[in-house]
C-alpha atoms as a PDB file:
ATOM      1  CA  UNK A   1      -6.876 -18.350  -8.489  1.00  0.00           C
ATOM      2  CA  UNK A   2     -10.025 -19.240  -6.596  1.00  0.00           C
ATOM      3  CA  UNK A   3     -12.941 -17.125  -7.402  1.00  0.00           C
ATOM      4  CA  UNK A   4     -14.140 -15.169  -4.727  1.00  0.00           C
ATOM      5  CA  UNK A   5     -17.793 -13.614  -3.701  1.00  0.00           C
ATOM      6  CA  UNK A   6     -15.578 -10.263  -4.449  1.00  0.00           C
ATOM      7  CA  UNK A   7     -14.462 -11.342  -7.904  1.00  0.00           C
ATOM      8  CA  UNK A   8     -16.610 -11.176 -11.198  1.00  0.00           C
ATOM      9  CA  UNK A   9     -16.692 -12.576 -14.245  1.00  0.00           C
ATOM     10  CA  UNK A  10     -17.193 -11.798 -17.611  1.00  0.00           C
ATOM     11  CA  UNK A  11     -16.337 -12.553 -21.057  1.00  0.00           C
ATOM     12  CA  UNK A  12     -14.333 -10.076 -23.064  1.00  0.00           C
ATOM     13  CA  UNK A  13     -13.915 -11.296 -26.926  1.00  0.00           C
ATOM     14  CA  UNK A  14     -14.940 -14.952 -25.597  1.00  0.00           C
ATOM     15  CA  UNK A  15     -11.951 -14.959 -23.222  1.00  0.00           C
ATOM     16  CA  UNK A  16     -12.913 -15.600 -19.629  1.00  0.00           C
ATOM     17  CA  UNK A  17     -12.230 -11.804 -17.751  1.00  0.00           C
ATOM     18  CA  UNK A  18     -12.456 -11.954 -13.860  1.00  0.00           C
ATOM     19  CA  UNK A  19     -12.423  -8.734 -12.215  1.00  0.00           C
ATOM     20  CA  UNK A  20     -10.300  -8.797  -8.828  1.00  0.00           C
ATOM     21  CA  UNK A  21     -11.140  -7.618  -5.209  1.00  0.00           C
ATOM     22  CA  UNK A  22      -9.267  -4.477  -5.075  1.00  0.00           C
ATOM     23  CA  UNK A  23      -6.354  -6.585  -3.201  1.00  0.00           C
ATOM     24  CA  UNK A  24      -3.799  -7.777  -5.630  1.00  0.00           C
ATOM     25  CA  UNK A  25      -2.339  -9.584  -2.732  1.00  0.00           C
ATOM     26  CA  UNK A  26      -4.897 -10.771  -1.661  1.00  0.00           C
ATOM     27  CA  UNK A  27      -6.472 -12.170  -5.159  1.00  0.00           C
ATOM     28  CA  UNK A  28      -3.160 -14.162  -5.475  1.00  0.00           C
ATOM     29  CA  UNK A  29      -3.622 -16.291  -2.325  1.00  0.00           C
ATOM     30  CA  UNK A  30      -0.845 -14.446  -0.052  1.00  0.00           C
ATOM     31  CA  UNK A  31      -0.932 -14.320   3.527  1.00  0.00           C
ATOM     32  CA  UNK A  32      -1.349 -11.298   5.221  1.00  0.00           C
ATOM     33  CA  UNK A  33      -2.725  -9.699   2.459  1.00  0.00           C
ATOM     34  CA  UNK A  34      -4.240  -6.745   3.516  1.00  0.00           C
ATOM     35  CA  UNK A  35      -1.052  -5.684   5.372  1.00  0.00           C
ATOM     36  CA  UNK A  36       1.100  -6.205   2.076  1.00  0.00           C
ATOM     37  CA  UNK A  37      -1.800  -3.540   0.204  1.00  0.00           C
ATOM     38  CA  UNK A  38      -1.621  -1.154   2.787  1.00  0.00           C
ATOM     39  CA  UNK A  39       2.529  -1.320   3.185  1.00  0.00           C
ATOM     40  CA  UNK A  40       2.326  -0.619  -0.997  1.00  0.00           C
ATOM     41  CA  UNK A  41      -0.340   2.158  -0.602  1.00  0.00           C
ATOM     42  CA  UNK A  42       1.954   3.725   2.094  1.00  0.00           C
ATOM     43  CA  UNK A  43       4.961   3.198  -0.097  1.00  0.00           C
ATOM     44  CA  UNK A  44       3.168   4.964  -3.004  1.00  0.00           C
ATOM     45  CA  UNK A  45       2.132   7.582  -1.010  1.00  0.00           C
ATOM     46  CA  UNK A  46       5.652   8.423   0.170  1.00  0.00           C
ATOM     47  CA  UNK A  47       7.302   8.208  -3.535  1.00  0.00           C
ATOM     48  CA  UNK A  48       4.482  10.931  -4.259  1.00  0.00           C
ATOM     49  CA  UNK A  49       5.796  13.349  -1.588  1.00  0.00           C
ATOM     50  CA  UNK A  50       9.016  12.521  -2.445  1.00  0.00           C
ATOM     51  CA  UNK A  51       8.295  13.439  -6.310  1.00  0.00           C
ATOM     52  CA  UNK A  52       6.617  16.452  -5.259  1.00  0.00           C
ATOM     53  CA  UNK A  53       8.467  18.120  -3.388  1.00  0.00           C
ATOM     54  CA  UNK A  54      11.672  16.934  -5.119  1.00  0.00           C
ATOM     55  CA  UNK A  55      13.285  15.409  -2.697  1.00  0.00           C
ATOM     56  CA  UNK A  56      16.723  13.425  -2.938  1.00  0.00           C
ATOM     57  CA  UNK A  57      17.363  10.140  -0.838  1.00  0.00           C
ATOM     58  CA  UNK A  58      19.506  11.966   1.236  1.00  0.00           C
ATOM     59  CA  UNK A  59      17.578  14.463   2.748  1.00  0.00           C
ATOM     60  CA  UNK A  60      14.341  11.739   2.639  1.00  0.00           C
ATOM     61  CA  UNK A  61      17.040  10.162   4.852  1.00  0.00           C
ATOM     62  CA  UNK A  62      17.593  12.830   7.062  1.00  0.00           C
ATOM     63  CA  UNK A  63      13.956  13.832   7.536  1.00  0.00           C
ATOM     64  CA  UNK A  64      13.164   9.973   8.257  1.00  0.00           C
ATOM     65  CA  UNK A  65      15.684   8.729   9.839  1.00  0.00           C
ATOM     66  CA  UNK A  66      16.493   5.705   7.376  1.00  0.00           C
ATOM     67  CA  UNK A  67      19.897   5.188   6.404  1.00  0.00           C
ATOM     68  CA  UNK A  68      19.764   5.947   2.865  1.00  0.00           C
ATOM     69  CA  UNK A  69      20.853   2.051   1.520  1.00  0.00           C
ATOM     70  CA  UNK A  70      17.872   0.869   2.889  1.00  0.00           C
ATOM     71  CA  UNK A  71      16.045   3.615   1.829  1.00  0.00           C
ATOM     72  CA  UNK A  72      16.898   3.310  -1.777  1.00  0.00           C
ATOM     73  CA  UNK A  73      15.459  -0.423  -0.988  1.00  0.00           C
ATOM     74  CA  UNK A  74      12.925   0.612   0.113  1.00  0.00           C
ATOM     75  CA  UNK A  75      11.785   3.004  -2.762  1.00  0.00           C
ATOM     76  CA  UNK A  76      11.786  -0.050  -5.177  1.00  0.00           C
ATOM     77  CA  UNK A  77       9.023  -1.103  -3.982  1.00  0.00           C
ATOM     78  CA  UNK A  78      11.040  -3.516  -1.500  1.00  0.00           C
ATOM     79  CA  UNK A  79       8.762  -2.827   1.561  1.00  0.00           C
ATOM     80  CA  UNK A  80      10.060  -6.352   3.312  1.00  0.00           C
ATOM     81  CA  UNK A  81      11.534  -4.862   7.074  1.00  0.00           C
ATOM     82  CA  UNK A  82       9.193  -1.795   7.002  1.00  0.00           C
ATOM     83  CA  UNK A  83       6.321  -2.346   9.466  1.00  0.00           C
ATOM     84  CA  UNK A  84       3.102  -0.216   8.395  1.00  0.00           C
ATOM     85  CA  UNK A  85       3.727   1.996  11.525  1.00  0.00           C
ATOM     86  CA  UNK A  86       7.246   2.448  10.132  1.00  0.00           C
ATOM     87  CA  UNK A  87       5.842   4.015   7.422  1.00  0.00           C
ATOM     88  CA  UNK A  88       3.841   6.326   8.596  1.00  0.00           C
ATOM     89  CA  UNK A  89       6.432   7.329  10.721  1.00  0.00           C
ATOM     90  CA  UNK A  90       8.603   8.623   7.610  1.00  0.00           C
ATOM     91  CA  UNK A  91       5.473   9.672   5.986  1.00  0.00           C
ATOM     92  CA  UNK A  92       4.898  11.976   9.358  1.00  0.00           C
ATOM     93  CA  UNK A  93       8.625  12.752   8.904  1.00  0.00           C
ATOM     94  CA  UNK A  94       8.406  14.039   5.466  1.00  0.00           C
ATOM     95  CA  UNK A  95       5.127  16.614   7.003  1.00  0.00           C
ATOM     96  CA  UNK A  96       2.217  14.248   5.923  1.00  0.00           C
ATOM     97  CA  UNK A  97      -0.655  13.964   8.355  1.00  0.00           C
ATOM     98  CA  UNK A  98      -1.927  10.083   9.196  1.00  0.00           C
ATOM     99  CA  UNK A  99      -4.759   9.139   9.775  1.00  0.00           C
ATOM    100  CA  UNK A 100      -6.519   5.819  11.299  1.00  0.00           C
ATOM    101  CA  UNK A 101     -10.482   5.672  10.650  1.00  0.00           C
ATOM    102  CA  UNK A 102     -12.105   2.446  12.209  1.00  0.00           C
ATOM    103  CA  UNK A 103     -15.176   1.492  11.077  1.00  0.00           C
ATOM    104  CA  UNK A 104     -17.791  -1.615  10.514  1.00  0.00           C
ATOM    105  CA  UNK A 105     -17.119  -4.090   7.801  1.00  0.00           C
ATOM    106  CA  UNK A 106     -18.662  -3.274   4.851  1.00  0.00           C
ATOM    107  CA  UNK A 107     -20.171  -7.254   4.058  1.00  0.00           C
ATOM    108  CA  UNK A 108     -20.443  -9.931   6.647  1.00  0.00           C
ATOM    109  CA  UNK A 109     -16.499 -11.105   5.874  1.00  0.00           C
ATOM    110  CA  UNK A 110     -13.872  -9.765   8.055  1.00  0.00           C
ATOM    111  CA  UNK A 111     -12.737  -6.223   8.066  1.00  0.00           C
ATOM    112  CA  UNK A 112     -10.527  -4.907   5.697  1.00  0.00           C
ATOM    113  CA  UNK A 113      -7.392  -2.220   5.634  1.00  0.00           C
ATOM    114  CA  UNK A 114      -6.895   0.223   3.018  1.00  0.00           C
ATOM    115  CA  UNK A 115      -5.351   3.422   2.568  1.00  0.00           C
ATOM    116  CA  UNK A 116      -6.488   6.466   1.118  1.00  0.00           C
ATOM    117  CA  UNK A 117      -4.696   9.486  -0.174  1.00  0.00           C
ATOM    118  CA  UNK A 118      -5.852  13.086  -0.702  1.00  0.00           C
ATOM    119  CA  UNK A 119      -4.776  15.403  -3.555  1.00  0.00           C
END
């Protein structure tokens, strides 16, 4: 992994410790990273709603809209064929409010995405 001005590092027990960006996706080198954190946030955010209101596959199906086989991919963690949008379709679906904020970058690099939850 090549260190980045995001990264630090330190030395825990003489063992070289480096702290990551916040991106797991993007700390490993993989394209597209910051679409791959934000697919996983919405993911998360959808198996919350799902555990809190107790909600089987089926009727997350029938709220959404998703056949429930791809669905139960889906919940995995599987998020390969589900476009960000997608997502917060079925998180609209399942009566969670989106929303988009669009801002300056916070360091001279390029922008970032991220996804925050309430609650």
């Amino acid at each position: 992994m090549a260190k980045t001005r995001s990264q630090h590092v330190t030395y825990v027990d003489g063992e070289k410790v480096i702290r990551g960006s916040g991106n797991i996706y993007a700390d490993l080198g993989l394209p597209n990273a910051g679409d791959l954190l934000a697919r996983a946030q919405l993911l998360d955010a959808i198996q919350s709603v799902i555990v809190e209101r107790r909600l089987t596959q089926t009727k997350v199906a029938l709220l959404s809209g998703v056949k429930q086989p791809k669905l139960s991919v889906l919940l995995t963690g599987n998020t390969h064929g589900f476009t960000a949008e997608r997502l917060m379709r079925i998180l609209n679906a399942l009566g969670q409010d989106v929303e988009i904020r669009i801002g300056p970058a916070q360091t001279d690099d390029a922008g970032h995405t991220w996804v925050h939850t309430s609650g």
